[in-house]
C-alpha atoms as a PDB file:
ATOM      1  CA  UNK A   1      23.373 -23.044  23.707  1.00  0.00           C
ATOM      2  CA  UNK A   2      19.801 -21.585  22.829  1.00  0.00           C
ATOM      3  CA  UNK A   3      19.212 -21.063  19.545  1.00  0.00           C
ATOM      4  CA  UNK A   4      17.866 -17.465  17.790  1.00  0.00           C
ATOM      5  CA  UNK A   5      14.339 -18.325  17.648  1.00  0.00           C
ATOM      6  CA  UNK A   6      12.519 -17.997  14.767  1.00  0.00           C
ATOM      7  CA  UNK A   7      10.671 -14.962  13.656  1.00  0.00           C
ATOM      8  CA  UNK A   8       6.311 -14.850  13.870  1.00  0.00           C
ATOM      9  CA  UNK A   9       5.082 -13.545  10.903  1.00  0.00           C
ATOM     10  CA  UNK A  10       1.461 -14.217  12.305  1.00  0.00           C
ATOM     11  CA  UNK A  11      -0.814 -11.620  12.829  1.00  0.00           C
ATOM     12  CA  UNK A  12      -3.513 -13.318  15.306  1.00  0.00           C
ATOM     13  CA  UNK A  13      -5.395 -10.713  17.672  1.00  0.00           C
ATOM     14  CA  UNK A  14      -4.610  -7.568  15.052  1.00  0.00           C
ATOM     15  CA  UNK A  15      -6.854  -5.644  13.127  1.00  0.00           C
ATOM     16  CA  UNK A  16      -5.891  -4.463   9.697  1.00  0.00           C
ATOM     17  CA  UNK A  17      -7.214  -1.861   7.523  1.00  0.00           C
ATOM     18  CA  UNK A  18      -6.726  -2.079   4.008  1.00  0.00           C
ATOM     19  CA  UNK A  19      -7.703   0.670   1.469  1.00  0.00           C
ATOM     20  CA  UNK A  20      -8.377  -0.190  -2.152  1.00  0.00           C
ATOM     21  CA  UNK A  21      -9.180  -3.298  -0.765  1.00  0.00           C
ATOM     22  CA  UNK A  22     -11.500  -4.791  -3.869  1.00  0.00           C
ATOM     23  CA  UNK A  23      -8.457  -5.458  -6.332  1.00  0.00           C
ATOM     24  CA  UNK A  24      -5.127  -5.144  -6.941  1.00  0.00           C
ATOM     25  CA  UNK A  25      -2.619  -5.151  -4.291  1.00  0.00           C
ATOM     26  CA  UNK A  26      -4.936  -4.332  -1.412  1.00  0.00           C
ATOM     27  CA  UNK A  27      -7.048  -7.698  -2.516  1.00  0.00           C
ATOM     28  CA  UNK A  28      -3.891  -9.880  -2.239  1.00  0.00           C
ATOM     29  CA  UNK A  29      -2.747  -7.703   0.528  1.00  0.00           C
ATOM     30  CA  UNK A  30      -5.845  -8.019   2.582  1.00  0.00           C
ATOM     31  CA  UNK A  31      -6.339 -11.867   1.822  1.00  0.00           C
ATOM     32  CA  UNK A  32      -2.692 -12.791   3.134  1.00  0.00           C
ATOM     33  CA  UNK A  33      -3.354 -10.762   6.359  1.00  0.00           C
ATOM     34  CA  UNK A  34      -6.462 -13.267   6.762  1.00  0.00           C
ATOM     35  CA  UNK A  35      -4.698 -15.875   6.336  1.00  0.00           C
ATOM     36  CA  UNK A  36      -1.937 -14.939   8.862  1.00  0.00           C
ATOM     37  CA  UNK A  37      -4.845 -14.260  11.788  1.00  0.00           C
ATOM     38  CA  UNK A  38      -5.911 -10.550  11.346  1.00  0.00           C
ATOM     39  CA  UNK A  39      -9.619  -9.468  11.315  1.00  0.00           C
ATOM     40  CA  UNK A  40      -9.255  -7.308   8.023  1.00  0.00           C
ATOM     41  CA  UNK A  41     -11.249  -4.630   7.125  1.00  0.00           C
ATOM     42  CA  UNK A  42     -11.508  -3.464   3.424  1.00  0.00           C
ATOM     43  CA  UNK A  43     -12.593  -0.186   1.913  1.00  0.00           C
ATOM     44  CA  UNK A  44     -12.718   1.542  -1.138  1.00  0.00           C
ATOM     45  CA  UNK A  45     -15.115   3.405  -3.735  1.00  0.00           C
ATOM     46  CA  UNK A  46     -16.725   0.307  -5.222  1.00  0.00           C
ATOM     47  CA  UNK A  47     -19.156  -1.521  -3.060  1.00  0.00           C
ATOM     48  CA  UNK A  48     -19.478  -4.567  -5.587  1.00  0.00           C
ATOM     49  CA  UNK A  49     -15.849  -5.694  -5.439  1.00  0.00           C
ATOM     50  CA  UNK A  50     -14.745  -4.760  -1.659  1.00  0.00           C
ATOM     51  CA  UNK A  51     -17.826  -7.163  -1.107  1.00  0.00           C
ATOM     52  CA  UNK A  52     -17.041 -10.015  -3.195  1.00  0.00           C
ATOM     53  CA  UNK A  53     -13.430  -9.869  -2.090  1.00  0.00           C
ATOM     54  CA  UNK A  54     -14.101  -9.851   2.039  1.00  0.00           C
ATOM     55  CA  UNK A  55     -17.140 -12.574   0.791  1.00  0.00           C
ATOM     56  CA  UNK A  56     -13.912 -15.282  -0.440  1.00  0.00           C
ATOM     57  CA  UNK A  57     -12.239 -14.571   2.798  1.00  0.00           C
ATOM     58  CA  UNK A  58     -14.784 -15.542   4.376  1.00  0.00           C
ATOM     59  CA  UNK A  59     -16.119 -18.292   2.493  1.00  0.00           C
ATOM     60  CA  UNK A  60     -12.224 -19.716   3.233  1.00  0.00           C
ATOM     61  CA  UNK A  61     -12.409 -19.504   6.765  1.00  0.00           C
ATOM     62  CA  UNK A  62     -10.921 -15.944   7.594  1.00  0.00           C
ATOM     63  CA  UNK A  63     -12.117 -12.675   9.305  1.00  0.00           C
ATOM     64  CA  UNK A  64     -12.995 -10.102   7.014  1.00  0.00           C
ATOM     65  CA  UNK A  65     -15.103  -7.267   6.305  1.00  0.00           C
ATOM     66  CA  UNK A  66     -15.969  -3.670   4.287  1.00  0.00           C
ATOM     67  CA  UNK A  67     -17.271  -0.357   4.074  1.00  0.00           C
ATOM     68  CA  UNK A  68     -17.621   2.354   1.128  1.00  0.00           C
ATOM     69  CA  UNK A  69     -14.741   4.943   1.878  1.00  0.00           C
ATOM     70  CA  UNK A  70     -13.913   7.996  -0.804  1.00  0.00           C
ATOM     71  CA  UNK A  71     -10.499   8.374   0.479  1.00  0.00           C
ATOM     72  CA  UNK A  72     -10.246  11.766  -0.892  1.00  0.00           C
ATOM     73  CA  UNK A  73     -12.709  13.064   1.025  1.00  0.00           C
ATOM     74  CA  UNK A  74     -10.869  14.144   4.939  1.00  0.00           C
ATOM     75  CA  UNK A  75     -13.857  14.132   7.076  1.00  0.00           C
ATOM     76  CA  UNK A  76     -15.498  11.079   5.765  1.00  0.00           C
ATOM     77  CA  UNK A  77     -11.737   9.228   6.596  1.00  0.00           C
ATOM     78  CA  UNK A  78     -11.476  10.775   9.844  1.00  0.00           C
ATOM     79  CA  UNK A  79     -15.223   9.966  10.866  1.00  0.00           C
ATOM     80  CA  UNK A  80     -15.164   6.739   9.625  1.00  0.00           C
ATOM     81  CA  UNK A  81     -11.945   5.364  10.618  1.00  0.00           C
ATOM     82  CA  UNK A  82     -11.939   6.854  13.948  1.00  0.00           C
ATOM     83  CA  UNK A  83     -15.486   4.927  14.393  1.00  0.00           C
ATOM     84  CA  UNK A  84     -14.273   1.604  13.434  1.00  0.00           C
ATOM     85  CA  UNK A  85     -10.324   1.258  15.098  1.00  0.00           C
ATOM     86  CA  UNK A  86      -8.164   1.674  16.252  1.00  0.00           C
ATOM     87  CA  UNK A  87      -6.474  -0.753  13.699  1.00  0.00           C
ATOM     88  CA  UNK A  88      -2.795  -2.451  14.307  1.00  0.00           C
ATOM     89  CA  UNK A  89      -1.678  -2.599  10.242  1.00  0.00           C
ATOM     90  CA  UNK A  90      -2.725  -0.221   8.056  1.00  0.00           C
ATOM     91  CA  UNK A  91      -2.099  -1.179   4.662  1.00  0.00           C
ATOM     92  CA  UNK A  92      -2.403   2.759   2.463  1.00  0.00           C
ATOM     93  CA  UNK A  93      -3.381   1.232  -1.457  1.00  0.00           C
ATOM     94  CA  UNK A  94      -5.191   3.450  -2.901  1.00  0.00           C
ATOM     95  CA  UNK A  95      -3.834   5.234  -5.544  1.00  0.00           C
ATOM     96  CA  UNK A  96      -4.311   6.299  -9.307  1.00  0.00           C
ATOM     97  CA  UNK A  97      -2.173   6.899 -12.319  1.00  0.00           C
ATOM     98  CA  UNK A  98      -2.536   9.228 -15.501  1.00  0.00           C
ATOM     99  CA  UNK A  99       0.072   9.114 -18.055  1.00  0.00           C
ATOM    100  CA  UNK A 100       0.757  12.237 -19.651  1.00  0.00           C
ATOM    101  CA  UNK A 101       4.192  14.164 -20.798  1.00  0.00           C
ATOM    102  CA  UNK A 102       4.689  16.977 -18.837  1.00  0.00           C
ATOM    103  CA  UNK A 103       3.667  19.245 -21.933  1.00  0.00           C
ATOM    104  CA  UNK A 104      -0.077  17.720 -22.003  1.00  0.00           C
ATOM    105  CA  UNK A 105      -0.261  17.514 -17.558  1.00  0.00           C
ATOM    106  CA  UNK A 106      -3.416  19.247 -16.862  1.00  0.00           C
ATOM    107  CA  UNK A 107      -3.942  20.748 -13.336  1.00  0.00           C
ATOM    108  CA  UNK A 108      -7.507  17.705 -13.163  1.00  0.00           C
ATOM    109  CA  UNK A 109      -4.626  15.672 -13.569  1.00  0.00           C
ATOM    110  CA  UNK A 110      -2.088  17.117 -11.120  1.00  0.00           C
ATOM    111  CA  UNK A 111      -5.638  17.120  -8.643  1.00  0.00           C
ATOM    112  CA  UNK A 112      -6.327  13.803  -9.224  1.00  0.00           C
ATOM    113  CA  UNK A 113      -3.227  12.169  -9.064  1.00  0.00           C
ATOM    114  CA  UNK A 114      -1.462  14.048  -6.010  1.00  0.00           C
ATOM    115  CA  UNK A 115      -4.966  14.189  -4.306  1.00  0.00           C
ATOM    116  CA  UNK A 116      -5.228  10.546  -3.798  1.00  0.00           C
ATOM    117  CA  UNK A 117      -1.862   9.460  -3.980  1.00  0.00           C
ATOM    118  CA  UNK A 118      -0.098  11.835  -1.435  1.00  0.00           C
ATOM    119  CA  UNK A 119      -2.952  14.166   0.071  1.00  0.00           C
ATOM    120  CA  UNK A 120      -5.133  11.031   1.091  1.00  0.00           C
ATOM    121  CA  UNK A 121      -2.568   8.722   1.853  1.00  0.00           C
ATOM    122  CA  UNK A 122      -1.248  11.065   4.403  1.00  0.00           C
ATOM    123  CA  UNK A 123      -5.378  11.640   6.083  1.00  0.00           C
ATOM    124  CA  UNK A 124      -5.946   8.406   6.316  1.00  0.00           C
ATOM    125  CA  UNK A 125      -2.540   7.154   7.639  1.00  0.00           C
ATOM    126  CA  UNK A 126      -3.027  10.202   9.956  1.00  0.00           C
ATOM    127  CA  UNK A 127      -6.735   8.837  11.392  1.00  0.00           C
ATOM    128  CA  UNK A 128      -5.327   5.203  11.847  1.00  0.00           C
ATOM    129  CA  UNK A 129      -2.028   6.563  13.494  1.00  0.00           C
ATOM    130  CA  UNK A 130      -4.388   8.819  15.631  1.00  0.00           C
ATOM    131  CA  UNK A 131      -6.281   5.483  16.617  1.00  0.00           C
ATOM    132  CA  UNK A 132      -3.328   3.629  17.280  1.00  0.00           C
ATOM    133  CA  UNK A 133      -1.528   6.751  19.651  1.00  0.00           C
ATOM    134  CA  UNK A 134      -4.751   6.988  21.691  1.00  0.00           C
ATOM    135  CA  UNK A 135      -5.192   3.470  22.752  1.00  0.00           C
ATOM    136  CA  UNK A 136      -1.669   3.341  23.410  1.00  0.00           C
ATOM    137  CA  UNK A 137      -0.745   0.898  20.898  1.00  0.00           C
ATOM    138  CA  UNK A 138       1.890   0.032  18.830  1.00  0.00           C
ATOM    139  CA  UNK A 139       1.137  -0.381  14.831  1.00  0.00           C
ATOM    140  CA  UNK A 140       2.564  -0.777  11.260  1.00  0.00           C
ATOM    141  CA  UNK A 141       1.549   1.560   8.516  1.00  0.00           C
ATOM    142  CA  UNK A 142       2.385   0.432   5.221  1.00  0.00           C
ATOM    143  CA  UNK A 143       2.465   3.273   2.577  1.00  0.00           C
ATOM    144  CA  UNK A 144       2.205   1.575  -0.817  1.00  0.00           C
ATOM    145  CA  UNK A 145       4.434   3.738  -2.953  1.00  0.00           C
ATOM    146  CA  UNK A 146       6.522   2.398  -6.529  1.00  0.00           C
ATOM    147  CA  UNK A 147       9.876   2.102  -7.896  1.00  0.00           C
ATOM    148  CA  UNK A 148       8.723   5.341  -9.246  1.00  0.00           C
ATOM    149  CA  UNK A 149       9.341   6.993  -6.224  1.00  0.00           C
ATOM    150  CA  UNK A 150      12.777   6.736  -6.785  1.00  0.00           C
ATOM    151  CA  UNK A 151      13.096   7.367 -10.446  1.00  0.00           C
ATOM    152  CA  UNK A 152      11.613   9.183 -13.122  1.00  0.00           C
ATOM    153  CA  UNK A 153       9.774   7.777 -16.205  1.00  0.00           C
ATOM    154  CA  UNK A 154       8.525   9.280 -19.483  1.00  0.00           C
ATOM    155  CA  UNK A 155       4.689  10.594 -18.930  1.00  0.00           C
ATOM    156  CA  UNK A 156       4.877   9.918 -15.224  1.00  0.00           C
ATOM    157  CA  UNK A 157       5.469  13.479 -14.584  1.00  0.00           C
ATOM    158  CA  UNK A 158       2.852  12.806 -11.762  1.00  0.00           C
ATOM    159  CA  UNK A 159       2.953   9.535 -10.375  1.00  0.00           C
ATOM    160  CA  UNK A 160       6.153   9.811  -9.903  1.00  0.00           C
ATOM    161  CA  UNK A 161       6.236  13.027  -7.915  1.00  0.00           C
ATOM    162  CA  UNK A 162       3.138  11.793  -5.846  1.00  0.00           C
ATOM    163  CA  UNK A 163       5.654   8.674  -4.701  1.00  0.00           C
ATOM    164  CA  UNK A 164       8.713  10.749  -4.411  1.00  0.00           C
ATOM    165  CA  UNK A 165       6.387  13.037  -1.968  1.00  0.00           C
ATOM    166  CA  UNK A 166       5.174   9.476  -0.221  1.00  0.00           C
ATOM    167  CA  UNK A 167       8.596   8.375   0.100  1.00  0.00           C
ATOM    168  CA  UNK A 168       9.686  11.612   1.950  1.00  0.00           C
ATOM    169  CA  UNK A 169       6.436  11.487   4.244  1.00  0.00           C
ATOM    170  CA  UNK A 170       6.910   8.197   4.933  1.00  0.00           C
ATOM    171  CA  UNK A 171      10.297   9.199   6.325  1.00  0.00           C
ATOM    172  CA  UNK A 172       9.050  12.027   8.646  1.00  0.00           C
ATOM    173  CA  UNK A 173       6.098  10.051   9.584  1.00  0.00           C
ATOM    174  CA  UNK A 174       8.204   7.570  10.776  1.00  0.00           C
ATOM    175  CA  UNK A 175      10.408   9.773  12.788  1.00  0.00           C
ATOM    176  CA  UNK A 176       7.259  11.312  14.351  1.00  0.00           C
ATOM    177  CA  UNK A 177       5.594   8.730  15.494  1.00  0.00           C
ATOM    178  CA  UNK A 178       8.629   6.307  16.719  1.00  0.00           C
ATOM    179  CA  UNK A 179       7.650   7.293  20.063  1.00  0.00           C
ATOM    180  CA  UNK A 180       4.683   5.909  20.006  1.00  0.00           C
ATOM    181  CA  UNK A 181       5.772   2.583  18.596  1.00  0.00           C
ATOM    182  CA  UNK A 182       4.027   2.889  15.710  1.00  0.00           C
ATOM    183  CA  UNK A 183       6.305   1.963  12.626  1.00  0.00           C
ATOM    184  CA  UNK A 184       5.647   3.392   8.653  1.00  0.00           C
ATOM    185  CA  UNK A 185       7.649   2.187   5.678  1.00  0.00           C
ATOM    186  CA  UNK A 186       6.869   2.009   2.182  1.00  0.00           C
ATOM    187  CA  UNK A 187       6.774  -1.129  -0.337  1.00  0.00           C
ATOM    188  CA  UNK A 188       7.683  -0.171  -3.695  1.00  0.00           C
ATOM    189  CA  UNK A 189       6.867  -2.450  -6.736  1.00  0.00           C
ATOM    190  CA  UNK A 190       7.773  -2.824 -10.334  1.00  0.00           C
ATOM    191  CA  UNK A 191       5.398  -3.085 -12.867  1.00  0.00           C
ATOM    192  CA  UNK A 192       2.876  -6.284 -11.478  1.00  0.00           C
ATOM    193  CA  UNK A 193       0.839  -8.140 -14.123  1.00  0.00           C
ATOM    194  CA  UNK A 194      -2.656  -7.320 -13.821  1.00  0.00           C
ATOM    195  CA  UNK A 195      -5.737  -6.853 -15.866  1.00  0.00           C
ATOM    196  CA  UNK A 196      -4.775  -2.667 -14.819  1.00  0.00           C
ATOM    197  CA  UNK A 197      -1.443  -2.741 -15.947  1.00  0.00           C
ATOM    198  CA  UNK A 198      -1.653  -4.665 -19.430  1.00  0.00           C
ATOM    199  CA  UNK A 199      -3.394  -1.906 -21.220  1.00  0.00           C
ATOM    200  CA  UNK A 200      -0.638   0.675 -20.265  1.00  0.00           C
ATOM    201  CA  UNK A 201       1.933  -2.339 -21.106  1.00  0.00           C
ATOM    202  CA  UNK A 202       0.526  -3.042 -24.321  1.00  0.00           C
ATOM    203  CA  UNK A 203       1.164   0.470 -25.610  1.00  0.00           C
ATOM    204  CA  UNK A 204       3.835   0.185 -28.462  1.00  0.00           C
ATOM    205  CA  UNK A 205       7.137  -0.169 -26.954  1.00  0.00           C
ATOM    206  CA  UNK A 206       6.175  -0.197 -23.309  1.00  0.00           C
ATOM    207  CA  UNK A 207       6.735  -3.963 -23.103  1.00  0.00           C
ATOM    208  CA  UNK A 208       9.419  -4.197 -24.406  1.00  0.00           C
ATOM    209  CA  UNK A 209      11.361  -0.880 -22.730  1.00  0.00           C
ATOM    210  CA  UNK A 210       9.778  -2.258 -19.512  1.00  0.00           C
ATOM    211  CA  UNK A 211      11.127  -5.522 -19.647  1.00  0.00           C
ATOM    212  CA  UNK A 212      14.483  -3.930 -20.677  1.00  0.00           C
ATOM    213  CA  UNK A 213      15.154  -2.410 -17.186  1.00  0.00           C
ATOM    214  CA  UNK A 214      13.590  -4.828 -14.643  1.00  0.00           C
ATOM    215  CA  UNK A 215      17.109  -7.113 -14.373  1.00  0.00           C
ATOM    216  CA  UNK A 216      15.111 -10.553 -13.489  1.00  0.00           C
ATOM    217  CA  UNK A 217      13.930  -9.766 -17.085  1.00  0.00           C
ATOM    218  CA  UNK A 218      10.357 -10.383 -16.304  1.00  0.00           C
ATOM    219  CA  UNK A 219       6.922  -9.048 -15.369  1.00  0.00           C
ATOM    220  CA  UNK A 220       6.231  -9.218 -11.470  1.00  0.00           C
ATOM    221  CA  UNK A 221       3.504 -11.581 -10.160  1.00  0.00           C
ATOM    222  CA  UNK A 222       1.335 -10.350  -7.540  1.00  0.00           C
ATOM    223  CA  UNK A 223       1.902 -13.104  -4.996  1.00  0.00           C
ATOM    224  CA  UNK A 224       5.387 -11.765  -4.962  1.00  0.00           C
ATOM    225  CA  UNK A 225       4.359  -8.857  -3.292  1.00  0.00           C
ATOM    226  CA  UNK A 226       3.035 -10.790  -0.623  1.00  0.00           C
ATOM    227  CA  UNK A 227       5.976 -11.358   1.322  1.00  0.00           C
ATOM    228  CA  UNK A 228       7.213  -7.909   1.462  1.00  0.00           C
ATOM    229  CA  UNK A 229       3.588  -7.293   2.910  1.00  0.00           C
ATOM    230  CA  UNK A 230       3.991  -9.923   5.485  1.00  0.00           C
ATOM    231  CA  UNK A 231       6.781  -8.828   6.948  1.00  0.00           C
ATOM    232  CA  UNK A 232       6.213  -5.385   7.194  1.00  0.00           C
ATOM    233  CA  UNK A 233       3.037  -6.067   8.950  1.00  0.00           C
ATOM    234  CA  UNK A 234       4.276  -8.908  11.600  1.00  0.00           C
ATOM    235  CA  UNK A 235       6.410  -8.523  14.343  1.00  0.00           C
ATOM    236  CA  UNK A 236       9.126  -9.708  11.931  1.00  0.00           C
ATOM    237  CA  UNK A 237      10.050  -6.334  10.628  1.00  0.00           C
ATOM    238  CA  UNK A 238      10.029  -4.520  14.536  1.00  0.00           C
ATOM    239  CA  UNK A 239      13.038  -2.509  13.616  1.00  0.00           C
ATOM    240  CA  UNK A 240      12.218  -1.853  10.433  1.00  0.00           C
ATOM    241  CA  UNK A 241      10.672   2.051   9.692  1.00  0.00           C
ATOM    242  CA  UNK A 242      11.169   5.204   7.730  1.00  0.00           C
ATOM    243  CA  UNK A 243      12.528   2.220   5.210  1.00  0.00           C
ATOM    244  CA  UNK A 244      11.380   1.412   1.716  1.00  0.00           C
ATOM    245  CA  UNK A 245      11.042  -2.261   0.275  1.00  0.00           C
ATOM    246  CA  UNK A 246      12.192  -2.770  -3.109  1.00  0.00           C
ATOM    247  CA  UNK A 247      10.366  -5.371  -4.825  1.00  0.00           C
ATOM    248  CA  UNK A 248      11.334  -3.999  -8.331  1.00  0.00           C
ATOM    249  CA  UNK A 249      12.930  -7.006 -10.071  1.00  0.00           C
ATOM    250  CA  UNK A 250      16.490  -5.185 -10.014  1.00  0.00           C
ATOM    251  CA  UNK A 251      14.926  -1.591 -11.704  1.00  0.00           C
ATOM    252  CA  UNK A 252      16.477   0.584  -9.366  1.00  0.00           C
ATOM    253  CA  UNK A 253      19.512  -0.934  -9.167  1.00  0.00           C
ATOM    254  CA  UNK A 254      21.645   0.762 -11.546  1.00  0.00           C
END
């Protein structure tokens, strides 16, 4: 009798592109897709960090390296993607938040906030799917979205409809390019603690109201997004698209 074999959640031989790459999520995204054998790639707005962060990856013994990319802006993705893949994971970070109640949302802010988080995200998952269907390989976009794509939240008027709109292009994207064996599904966190995040958590009576509806009862860490990430990149999550990954502490739950 022959055992199920274990599933690989290495990534030797792939090529990842990860945007936002200099902090947050993409860092600890991008530095666990080192370690599991990609050559990563980071990009973002701020030359200083995406540096520093593909220098420690490095420095540990890892493939990694960077480029300047304004997401927002179409033909700079397109050119500049298209010149550098085709890459095997993309992993779509970038994003922004503005808090506001929807009496004080200003149409900068609507610009802003649906410009990067949905108008971008779709352009550059676009140029790397693009890459991926003309070389005739398969791929794993990973659309970073939030538990705010499924439900709403005071002053996130916004973000919220920016992930709702990621969660429903994720979906179609998925469909679309299925044929092509390229895979999209979204990971969708709580509320991570990070130097970002405090400030907005340190606002009187966001702690505590926060802490009141994520069921573990507890801030997330960000190495706990790491798995998630793993999988959905490796050949461990092959049947896996159009889905979304809760890693929300319980918040959606009920």
């Amino acid at each position: 009798m022959t055992l199920t074999p274990l599933p690989s959640f290495r990534l030797d031989g792939k090529r990842a592109l990860v945007t936002g790459g200099g902090r947050g999520i993409g860092a600890a995204g991008a530095e666990i897709f080192a370690q599991a054998g990609a050559a990563v790639t980071l990009c973002g707005r701020t030359a200083a960090d995406l540096e520093a962060r593909a220098e420690a990856i490095r420095k540990a013994g890892f493939e990694a390296d960077w480029f300047v990319l304004d997401v927002t802006d179409v033909a700079a993705v397109r050119r500049e993607i298209a010149a550098r893949g085709p890459f095997d994971i993309l992993l779509n970070n970038a994003g922004v938040n503005r808090i506001r109640s929807i009496l004080d949302v200003g149409e900068d802010d609507y610009d802003a906030v649906l410009g990067l988080n949905l108008k971008a995200a779709l352009f550059v998952a676009q140029a790397v799917a693009r890459g991926l269907v003309e070389a005739g390989r398969p791929g794993s976009i990973i659309n970073v979205s939030s538990q705010m794509g499924h439900v709403g939240g005071g002053g996130r008027s916004l973000y919220s409809a920016s992930k709702w709109g990621l969660e429903g292009l994720t979906r179609c994207m998925a469909i679309d390019l299925a044929a092509h064996g390229v895979r999209a599904n979204t990971l969708c966190p709580t509320f991570i603690d990070t130097a970002m995040t405090r400030p907005i958590l340190d606002t009187p009576g966001t702690r505590d109201f926060v802490l009141s509806r994520i069921k573990l009862g507890r801030l997330g860490r960000m190495e706990e997004l790491t798995g998630a990430l793993l999988l959905l990149a490796s050949d461990a999550s092959t049947l896996m698209t159009g889905s979304s990954v809760m890693v929300d502490g319980g918040w959606t739950a009920g």
